[in-house]
Protein backbone atom coordinates (compact mmCIF):
# COMPACT_ATOMS: atom_id res chain seq x y z
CA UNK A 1 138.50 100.71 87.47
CA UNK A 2 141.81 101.73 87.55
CA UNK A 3 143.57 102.36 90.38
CA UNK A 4 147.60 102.86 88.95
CA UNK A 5 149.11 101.96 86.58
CA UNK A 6 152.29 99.93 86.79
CA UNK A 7 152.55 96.60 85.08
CA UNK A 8 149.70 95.06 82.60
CA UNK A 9 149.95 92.11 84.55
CA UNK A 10 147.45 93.86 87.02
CA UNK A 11 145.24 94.80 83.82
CA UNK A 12 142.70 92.83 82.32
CA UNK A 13 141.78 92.10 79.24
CA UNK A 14 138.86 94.45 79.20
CA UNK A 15 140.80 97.28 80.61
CA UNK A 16 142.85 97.08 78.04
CA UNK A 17 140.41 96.80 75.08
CA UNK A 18 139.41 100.32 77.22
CA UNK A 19 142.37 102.04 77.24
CA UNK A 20 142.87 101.18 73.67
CA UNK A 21 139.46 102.73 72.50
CA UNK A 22 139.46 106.01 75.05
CA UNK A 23 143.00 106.51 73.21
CA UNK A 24 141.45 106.37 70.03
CA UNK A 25 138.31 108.47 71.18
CA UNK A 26 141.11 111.28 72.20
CA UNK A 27 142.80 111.17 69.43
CA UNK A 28 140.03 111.37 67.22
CA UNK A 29 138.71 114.78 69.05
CA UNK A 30 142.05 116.15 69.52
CA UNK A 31 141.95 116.57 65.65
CA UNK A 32 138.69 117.84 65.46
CA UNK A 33 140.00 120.42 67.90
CA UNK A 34 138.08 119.67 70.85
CA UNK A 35 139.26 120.81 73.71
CA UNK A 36 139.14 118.66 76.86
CA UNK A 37 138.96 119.80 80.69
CA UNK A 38 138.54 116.17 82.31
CA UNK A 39 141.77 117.10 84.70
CA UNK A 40 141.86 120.56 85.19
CA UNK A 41 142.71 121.88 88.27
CA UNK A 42 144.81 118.41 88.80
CA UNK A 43 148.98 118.51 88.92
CA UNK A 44 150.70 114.83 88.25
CA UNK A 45 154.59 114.85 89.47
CA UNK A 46 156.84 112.99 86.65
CA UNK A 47 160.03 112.05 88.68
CA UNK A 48 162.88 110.94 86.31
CA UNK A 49 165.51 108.38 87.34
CA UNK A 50 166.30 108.26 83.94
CA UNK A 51 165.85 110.32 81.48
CA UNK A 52 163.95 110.45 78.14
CA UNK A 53 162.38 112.72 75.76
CA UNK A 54 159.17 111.28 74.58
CA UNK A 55 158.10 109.51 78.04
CA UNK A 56 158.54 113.33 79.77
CA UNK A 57 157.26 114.86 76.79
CA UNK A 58 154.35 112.71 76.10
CA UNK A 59 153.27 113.03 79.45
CA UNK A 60 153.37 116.84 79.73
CA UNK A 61 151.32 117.49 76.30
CA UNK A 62 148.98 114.94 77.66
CA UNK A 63 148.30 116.70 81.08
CA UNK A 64 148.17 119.79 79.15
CA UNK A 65 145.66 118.86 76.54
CA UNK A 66 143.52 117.64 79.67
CA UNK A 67 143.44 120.42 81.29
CA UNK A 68 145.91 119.94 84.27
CA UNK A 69 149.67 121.01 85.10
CA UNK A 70 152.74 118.54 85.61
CA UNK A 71 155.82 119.32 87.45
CA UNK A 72 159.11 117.58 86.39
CA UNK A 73 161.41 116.22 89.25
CA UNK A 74 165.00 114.71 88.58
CA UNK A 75 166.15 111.68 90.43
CA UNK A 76 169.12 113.35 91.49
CA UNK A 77 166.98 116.44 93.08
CA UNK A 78 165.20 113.79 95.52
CA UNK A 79 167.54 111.29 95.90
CA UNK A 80 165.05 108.73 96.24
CA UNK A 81 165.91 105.70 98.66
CA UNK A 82 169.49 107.63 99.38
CA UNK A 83 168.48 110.99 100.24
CA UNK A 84 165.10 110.00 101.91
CA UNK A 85 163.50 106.97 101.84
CA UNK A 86 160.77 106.61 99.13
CA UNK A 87 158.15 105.80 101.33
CA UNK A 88 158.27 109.34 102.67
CA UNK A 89 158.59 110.74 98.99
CA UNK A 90 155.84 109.18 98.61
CA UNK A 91 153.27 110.58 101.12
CA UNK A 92 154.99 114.21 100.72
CA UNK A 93 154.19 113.82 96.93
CA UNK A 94 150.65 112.78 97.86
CA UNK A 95 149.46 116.14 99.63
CA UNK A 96 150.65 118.09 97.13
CA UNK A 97 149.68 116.71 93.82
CA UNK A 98 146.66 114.30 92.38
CA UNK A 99 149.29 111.75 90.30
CA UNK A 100 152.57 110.48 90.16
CA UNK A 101 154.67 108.98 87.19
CA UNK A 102 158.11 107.74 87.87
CA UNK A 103 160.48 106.71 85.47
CA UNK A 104 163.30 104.50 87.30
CA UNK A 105 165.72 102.08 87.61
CA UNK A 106 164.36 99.56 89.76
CA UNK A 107 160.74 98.35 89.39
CA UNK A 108 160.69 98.03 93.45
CA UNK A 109 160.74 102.38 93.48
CA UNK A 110 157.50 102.56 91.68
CA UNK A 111 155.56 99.78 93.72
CA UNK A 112 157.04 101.23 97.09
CA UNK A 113 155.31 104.91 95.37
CA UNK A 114 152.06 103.17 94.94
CA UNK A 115 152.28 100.90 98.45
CA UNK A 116 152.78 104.38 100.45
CA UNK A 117 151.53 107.52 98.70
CA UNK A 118 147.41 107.65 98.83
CA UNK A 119 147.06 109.10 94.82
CA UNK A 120 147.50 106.86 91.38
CA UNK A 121 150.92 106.00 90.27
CA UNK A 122 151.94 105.05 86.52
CA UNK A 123 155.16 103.29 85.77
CA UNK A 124 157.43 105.64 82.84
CA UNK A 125 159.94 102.52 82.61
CA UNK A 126 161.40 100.42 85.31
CA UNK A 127 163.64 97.84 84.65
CA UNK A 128 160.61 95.14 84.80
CA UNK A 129 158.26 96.47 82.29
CA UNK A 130 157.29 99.77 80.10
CA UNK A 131 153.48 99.60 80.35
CA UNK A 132 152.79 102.80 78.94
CA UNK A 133 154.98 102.34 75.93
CA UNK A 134 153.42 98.83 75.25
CA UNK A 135 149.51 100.55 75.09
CA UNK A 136 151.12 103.05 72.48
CA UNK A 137 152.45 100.24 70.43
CA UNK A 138 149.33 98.53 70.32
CA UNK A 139 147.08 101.63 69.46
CA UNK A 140 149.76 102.09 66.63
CA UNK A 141 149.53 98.31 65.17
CA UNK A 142 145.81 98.73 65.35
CA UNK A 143 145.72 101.80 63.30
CA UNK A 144 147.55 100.57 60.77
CA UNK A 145 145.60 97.16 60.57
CA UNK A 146 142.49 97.73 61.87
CA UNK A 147 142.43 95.23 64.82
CA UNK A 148 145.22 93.85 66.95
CA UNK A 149 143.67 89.80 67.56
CA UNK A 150 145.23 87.21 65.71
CA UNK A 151 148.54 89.73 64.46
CA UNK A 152 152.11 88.08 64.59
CA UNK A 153 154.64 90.67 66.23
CA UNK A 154 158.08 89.65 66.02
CA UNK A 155 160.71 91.32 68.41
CA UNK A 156 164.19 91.14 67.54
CA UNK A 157 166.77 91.86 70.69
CA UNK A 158 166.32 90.55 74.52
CA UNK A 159 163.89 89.85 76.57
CA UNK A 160 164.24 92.98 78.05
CA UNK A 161 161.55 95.25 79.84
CA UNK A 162 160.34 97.09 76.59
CA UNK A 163 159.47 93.07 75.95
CA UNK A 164 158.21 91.74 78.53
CA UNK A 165 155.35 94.46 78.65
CA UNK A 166 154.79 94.16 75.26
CA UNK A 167 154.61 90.59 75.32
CA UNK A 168 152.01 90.69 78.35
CA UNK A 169 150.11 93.46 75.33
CA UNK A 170 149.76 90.66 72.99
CA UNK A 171 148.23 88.68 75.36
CA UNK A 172 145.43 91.10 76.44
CA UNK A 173 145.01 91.70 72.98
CA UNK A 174 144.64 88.39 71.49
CA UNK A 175 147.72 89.06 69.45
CA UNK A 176 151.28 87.06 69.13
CA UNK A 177 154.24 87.81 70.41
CA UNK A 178 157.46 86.38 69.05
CA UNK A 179 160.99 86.96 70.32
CA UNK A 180 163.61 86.26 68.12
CA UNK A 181 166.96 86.03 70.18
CA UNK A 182 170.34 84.78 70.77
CA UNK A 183 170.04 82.00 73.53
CA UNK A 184 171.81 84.04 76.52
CA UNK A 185 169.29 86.47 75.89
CA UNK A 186 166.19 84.53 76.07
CA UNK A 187 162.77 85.02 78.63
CA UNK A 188 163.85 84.43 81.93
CA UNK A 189 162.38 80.74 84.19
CA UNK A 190 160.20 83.95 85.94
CA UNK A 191 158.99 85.78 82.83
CA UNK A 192 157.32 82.07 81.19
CA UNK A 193 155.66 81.53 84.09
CA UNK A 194 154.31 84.98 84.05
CA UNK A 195 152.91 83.61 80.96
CA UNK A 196 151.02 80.93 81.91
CA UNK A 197 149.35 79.05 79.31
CA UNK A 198 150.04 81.86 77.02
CA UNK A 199 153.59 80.41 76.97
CA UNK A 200 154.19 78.25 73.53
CA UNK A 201 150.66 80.66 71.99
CA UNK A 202 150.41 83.64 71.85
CA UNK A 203 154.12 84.13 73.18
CA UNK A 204 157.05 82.30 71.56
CA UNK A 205 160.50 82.52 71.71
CA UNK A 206 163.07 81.81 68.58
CA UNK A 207 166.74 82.23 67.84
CA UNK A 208 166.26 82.22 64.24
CA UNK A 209 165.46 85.58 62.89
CA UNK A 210 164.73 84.42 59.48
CA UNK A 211 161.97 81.68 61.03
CA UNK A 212 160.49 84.43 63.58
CA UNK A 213 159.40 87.41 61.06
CA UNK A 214 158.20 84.66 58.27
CA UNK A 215 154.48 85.45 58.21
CA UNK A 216 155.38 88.58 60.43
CA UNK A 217 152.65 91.75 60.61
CA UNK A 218 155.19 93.31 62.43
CA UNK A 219 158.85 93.85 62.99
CA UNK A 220 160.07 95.60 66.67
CA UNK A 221 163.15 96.68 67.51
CA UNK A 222 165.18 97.93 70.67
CA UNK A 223 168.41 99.00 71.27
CA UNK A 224 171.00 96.19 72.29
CA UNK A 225 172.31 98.32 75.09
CA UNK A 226 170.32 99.80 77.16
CA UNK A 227 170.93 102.34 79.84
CA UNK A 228 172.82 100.94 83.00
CA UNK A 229 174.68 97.94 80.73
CA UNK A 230 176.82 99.93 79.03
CA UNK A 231 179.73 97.55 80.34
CA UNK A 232 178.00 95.20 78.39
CA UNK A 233 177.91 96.47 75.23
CA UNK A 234 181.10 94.95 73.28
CA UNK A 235 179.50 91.43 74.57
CA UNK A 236 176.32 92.52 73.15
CA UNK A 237 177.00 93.59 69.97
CA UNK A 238 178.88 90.33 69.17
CA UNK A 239 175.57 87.86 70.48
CA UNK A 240 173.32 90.05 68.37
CA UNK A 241 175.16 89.86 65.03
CA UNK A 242 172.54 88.73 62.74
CA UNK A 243 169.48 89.91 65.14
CA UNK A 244 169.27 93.08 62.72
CA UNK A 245 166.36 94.57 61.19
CA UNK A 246 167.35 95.22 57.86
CA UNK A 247 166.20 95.00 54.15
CA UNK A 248 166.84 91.30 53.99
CA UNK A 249 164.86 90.87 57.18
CA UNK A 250 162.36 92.74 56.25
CA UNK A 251 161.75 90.72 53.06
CA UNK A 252 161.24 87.62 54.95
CA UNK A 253 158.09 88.87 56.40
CA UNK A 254 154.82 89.72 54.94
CA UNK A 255 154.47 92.29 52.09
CA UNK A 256 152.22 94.40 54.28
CA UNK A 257 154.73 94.18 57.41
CA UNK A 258 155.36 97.18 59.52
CA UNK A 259 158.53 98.39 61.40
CA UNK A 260 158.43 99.37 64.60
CA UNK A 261 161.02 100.64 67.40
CA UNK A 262 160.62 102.38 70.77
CA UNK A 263 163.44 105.12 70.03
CA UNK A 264 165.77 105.84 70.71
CA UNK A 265 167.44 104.09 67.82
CA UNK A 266 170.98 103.14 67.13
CA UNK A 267 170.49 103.24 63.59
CA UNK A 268 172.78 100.45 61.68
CA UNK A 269 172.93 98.64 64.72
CA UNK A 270 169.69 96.89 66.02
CA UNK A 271 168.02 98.65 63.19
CA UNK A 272 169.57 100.17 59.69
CA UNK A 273 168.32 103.59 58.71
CA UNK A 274 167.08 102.47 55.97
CA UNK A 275 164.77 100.25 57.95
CA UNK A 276 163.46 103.34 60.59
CA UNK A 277 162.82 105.30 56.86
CA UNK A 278 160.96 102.40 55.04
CA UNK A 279 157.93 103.25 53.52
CA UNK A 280 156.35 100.63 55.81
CA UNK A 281 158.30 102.22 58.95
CA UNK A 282 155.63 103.33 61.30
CA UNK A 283 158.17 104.38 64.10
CA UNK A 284 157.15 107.83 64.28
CA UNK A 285 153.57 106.78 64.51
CA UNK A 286 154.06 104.83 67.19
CA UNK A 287 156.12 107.93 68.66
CA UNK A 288 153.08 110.03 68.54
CA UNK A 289 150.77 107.66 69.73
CA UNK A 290 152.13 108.13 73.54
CA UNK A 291 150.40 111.33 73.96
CA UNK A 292 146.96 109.62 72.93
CA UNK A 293 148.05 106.51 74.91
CA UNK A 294 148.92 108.24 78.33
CA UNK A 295 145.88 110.71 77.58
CA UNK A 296 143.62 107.29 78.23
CA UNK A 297 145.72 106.20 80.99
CA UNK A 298 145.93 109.73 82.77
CA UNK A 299 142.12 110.20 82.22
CA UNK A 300 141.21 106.88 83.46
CA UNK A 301 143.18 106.67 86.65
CA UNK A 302 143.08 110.45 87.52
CA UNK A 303 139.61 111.95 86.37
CA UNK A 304 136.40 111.80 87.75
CA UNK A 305 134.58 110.70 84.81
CA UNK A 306 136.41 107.46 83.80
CA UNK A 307 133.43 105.41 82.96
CA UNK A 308 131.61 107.87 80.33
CA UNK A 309 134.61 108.46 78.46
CA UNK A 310 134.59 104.73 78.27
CA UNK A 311 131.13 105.05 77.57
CA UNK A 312 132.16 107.41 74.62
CA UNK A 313 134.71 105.89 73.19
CA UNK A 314 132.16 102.25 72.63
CA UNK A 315 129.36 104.33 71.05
């Protein structure tokens, strides 16, 4: 079982396949109108580095829908690893509530959370890997074509952390991942290995857009700049010239192709808006889908009964 959650290299395949389905399951009942209990009486602290709308969002419907509380707590107001080291945050955080979520800057915060407090942690974003945002994108593809083995994804931007956790997705999933990139911007020596003999399968890396999204179920986009490389953002937006998701793109993949990006978007940048609002856009799908997708995460790792909601969701 579960024990945190904070990169999907600790998560096997069957996890996964189980997250994926409990999501479902949740979703299903939440619009029947069930009403679920699973973590009442349980509080989960969401500390924010950085901040976001649908990460802190998602999170608080999903606590709410379960039953439990969640208490929001800036960066800034602990001062984590300045202001007291986070191994202390850590245990004080761990008398007081049944679940953390952090949302940071540096991936080493959230394994120094789960290495000292004694309750489950979940990674909101570090700048390694966005676990919970990869599940969501999954659920989403498999919605919308009823399975997620043997699907081509093609991401168009860096090899950044959105990525690098969705690539590890694909894997679990039995799906491809394709990365279509300017050269500088490639998978890191670290991130192939990470790979293994995934590397040159199920995950590829191109520097031809045109050549990535031919035969393409879907088309993922990210920002160019993320937050923290704003000094880098005239560079960037001259090595990404032609890495946009546009019309033309878009006709180079399959007629059934979706489009998909994490949000925020910088609309006629990475993506044009004509692109987010295509009738085969499924953005706001996939925006939706991280209440269901931390719902199965939270109710896994925090409740009490994890394996007949599993149970549940197979029959």
């Amino acid at each position: 079982m579960l024990k945190h959650f904070i990169s999907l290299d600790d998560i096997s395949s069957e996890t996964f396949s189980d997250l994926l389905m409990v999501a479902s399951y949740l979703k299903r009942r939440r619009a029947q109108g069930i009403t679920e209990h699973a973590l009442s009486g349980k509080t989960i602290a969401l500390l924010f580095e950085k901040p976001s709308l649908r990460t802190r969002l998602s999170f608080e419907v999903a606590m709410a829908e379960l039953g439990g509380r969640s208490l929001y707590i800036r960066g800034e107001e602990v001062g984590m690893g300045v202001r007291e080291p986070v191994r202390d945050v850590a245990r004080v955080l761990s008398r007081y509530v049944q679940g953390i979520m952090a949302r940071v800057f540096q991936h080493q915060t959230v394994t120094d959370l789960a290495r000292h407090g004694t309750v489950p942690v979940i990674n909101g974003l570090s700048d390694e890997g966005h676990p919970c945002q990869a599940l969501a994108d999954l659920l989403t593809i498999q919605e919308h074509f009823g399975t997620v083995a043997g699907l081509r994804v093609v991401f168009v931007g860096d090899a950044n952390n959105v990525c690098r956790s969705l690539a590890r997705a694909c894997i679990l999933a039995g799906t491809q991942l394709v990365l279509a990139c300017p050269k500088q911007y490639a998978f890191s020596a670290k991130d192939i290995a990470s790979f293994t003999s995934a590397w040159g399968t199920q995950v590829l890396q191109l520097h031809d857009p045109a050549a990535a999204v031919a035969g393409a179920h879907v088309l993922y986009s990210d920002v160019w700049t993320s937050m923290g490389q704003e000094a880098e953002r005239e560079e960037r937006l001259r090595a990404f010239q032609g890495y946009q998701i546009n019309e033309a793109l878009i006709a180079q993949a399959r007629p059934d192709a979706r489009i998909m990006h994490c949000l925020p978007a910088h609309r006629d940048e990475e993506i044009t808006d004509g692109a987010v609002e295509h009738p085969r856009s499924i953005v706001f799908d996939q925006a939706e889908n991280r209440v269901h997708a931390q719902k199965a995460v939270l109710r896994l790792l925090m409740a009490t009964d994890a394996q007949a909601v599993i149970a549940a969701a197979r029959s």
